[in-house]
N, C-alpha and C. Protein backbone atom coordinates (compact mmCIF):
# COMPACT_ATOMS: atom_id res chain seq x y z
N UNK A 1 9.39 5.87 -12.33
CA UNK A 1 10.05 5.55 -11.07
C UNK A 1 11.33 6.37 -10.90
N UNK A 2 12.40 6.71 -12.03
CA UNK A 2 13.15 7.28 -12.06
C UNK A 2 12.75 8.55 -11.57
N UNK A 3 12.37 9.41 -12.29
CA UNK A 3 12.04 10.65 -11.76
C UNK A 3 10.97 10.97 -10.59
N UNK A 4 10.32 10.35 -9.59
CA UNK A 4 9.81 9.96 -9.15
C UNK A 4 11.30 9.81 -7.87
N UNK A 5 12.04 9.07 -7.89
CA UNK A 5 13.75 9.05 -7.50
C UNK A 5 14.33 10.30 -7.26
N UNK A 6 14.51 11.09 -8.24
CA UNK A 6 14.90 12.07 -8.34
C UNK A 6 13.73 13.45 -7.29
N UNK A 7 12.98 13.04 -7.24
CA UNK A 7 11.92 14.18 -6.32
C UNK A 7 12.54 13.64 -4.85
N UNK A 8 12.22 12.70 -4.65
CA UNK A 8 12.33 12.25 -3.45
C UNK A 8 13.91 12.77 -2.71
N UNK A 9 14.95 12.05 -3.82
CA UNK A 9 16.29 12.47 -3.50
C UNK A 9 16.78 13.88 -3.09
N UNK A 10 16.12 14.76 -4.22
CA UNK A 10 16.34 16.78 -3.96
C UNK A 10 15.23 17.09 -2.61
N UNK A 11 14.44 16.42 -2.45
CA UNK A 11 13.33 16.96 -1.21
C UNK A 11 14.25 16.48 0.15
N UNK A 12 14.83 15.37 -0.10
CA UNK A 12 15.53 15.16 1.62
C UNK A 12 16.73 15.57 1.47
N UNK A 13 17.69 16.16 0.17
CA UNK A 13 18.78 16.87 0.13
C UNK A 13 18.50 18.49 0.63
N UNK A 14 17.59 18.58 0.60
CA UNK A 14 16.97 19.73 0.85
C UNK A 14 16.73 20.44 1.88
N UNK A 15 16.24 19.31 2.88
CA UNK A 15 15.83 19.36 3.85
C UNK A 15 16.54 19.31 4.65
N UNK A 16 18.13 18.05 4.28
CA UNK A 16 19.05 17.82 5.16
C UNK A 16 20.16 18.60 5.36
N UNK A 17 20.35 19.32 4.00
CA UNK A 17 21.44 20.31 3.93
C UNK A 17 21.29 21.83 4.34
N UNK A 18 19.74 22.26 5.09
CA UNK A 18 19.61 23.76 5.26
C UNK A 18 20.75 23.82 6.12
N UNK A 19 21.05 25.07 5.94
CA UNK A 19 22.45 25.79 6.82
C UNK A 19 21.72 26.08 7.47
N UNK A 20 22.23 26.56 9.44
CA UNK A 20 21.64 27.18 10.18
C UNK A 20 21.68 28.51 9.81
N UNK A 21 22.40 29.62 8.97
CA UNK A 21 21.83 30.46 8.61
C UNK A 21 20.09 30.15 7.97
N UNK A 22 20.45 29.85 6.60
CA UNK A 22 19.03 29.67 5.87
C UNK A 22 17.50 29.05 6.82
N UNK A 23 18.01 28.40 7.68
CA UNK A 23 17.37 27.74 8.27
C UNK A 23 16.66 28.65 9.43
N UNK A 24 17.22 29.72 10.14
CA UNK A 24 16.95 31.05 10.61
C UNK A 24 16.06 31.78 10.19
N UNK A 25 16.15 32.21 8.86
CA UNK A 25 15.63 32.63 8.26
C UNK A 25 14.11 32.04 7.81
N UNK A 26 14.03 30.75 7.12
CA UNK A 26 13.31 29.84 6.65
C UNK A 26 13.01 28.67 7.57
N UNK A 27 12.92 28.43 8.74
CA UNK A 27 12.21 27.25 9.25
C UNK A 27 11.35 26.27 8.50
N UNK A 28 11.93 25.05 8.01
CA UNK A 28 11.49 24.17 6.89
C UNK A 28 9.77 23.63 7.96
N UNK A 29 8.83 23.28 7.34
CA UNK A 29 7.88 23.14 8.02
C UNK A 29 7.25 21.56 7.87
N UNK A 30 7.11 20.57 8.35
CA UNK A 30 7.35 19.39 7.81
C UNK A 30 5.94 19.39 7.57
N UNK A 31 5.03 19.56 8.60
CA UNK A 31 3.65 19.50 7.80
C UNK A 31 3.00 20.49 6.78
N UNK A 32 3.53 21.52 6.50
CA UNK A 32 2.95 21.95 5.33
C UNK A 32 3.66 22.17 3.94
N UNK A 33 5.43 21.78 4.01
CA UNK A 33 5.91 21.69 2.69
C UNK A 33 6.48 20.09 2.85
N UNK A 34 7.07 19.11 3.46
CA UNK A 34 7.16 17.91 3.35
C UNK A 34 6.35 17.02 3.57
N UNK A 35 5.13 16.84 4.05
CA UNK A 35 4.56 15.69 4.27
C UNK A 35 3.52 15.49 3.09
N UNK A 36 2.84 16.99 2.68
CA UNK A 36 2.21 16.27 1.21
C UNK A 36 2.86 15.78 0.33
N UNK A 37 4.03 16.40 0.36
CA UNK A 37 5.03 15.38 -0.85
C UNK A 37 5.36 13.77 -0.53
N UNK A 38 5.75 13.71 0.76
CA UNK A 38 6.17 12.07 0.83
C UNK A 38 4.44 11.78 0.87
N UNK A 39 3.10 12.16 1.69
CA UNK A 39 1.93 11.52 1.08
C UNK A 39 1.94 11.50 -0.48
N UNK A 40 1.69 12.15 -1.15
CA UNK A 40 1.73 11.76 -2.65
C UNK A 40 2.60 10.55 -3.05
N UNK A 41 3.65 10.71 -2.92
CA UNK A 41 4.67 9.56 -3.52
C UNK A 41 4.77 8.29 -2.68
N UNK A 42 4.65 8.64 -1.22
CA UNK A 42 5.44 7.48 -0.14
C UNK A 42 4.45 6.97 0.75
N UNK A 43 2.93 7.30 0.65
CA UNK A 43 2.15 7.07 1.73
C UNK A 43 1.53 5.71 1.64
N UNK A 44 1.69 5.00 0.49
CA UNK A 44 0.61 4.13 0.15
C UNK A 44 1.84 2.71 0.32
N UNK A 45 2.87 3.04 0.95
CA UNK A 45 3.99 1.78 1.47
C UNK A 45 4.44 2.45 2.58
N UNK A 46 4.37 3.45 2.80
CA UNK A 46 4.88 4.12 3.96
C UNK A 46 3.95 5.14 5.02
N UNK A 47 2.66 4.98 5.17
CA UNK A 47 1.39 5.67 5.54
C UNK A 47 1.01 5.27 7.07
N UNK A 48 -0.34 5.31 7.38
CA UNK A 48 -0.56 4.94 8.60
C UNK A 48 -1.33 3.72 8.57
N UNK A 49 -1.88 3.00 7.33
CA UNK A 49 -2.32 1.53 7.35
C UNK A 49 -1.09 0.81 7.21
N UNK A 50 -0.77 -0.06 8.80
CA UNK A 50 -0.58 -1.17 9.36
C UNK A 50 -0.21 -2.19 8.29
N UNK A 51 -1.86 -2.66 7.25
CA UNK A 51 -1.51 -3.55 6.80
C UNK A 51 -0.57 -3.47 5.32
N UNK A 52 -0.44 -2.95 4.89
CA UNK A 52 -0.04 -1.86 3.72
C UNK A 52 1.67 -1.24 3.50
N UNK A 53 1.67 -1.24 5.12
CA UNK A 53 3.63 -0.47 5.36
C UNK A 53 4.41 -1.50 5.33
N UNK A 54 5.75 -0.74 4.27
CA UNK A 54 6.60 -1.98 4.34
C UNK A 54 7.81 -1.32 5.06
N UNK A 55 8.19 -2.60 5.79
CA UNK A 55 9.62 -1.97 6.07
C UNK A 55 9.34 -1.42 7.36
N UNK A 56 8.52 -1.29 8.14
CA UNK A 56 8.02 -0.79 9.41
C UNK A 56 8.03 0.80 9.56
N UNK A 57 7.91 1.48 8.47
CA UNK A 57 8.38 2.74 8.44
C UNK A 57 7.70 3.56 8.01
N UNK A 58 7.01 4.37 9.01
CA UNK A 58 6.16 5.47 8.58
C UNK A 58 6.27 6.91 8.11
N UNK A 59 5.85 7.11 7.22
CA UNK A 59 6.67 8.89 6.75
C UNK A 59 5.32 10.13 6.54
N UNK A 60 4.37 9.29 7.31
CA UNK A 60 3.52 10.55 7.37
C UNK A 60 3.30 11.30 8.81
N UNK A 61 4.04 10.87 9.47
CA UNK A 61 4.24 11.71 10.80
C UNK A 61 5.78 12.06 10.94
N UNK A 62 5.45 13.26 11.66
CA UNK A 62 7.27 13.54 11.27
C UNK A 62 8.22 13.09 12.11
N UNK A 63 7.72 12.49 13.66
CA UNK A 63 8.64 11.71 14.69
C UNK A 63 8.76 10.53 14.02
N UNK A 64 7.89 9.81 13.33
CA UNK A 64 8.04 8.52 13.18
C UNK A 64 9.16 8.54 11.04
N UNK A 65 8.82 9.81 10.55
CA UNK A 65 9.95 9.76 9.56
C UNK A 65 11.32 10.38 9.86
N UNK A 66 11.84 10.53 10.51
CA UNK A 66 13.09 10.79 11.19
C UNK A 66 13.17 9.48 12.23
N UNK A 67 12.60 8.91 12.85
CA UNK A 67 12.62 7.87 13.69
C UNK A 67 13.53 6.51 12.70
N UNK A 68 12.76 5.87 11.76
CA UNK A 68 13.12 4.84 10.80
C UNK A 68 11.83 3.85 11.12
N UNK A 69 12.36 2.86 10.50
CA UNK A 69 11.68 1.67 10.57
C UNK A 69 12.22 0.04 10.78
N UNK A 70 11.98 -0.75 10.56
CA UNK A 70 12.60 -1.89 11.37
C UNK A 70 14.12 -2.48 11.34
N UNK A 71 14.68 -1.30 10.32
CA UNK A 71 16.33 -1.77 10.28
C UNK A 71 16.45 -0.88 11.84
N UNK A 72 16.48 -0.04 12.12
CA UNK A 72 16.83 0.37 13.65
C UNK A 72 17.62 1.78 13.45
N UNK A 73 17.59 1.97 12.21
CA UNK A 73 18.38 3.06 11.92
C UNK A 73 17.94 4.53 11.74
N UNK A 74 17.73 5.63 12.01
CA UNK A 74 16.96 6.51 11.83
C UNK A 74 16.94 6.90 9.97
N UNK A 75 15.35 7.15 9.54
CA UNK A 75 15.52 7.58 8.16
C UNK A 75 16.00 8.49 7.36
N UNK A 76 16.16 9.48 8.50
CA UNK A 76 16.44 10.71 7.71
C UNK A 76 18.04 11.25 9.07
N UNK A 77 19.09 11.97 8.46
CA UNK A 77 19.42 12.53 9.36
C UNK A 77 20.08 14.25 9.34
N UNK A 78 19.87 14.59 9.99
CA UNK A 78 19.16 16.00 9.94
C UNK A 78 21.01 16.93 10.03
N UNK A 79 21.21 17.74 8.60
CA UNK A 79 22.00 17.94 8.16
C UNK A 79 23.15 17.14 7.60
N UNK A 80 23.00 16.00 7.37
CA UNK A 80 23.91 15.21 6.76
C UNK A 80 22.75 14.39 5.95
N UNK A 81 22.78 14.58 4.37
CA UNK A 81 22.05 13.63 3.77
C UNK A 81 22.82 12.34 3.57
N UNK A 82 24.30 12.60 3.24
CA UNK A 82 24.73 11.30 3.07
C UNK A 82 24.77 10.33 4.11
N UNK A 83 24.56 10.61 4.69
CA UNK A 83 24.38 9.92 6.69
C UNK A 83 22.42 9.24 6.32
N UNK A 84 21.64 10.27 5.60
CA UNK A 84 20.15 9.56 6.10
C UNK A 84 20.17 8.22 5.37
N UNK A 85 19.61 7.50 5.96
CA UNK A 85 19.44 6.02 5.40
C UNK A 85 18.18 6.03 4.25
N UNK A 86 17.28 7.20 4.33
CA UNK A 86 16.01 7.40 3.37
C UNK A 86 16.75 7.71 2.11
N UNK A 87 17.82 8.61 1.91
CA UNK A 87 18.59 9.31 0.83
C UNK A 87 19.25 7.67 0.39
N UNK A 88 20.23 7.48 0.98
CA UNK A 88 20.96 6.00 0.39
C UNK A 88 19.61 5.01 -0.06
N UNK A 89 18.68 4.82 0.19
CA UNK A 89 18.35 3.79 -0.49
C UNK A 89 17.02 4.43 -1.77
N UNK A 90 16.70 5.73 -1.54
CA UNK A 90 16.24 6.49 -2.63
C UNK A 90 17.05 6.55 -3.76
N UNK A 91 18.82 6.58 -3.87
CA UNK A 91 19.35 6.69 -4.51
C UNK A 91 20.53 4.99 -5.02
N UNK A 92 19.61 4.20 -4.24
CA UNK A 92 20.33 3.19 -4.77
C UNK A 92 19.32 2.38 -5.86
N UNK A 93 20.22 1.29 -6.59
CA UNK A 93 19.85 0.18 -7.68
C UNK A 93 19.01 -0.80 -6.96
């Protein structure tokens, strides 16, 4: 689970911190380098079965993982990781 923590944490630090230089250059692509990763790790609590998601929060579409889930808060926020609410609770106890 720990390391498992640690993937999750560097993939949305990652994602949240591109500079608009790098980002110019590299356009991060959510469906072909982020979404197999959160499917592998995050799909089977966070997927598109209804009965299965916790937390109201889906992370295999990319409007609805930047969107959030039933706290009201968006999950991810885009250049500030310490701001995404996905990062704070990836990295909390």
């Amino acid at each position: 689970m720990h390391s498992l923590r640690n993937v999750l944490f560097l993939l949305v630090l990652a994602w949240a911190f591109l500079s608009p230089a790098i980002a110019a250059e590299h356009k991060v692509d959510f469906r072909r380098e982020i979404q197999p990763i959160l499917s592998e790790h995050c799909s089977l609590c966070h997927g598109a079965d209804p009965t299965s998601r916790q937390a109201g929060l889906r992370l295999d579409v990319e409007s609805l993982a930047w969107a959030g889930g039933d706290s009201g808060l968006p999950a991810i926020s885009p250049g500030s990781s310490a701001a995404s609410n996905l990062v704070q609770r990836i990295d909390s106890t």
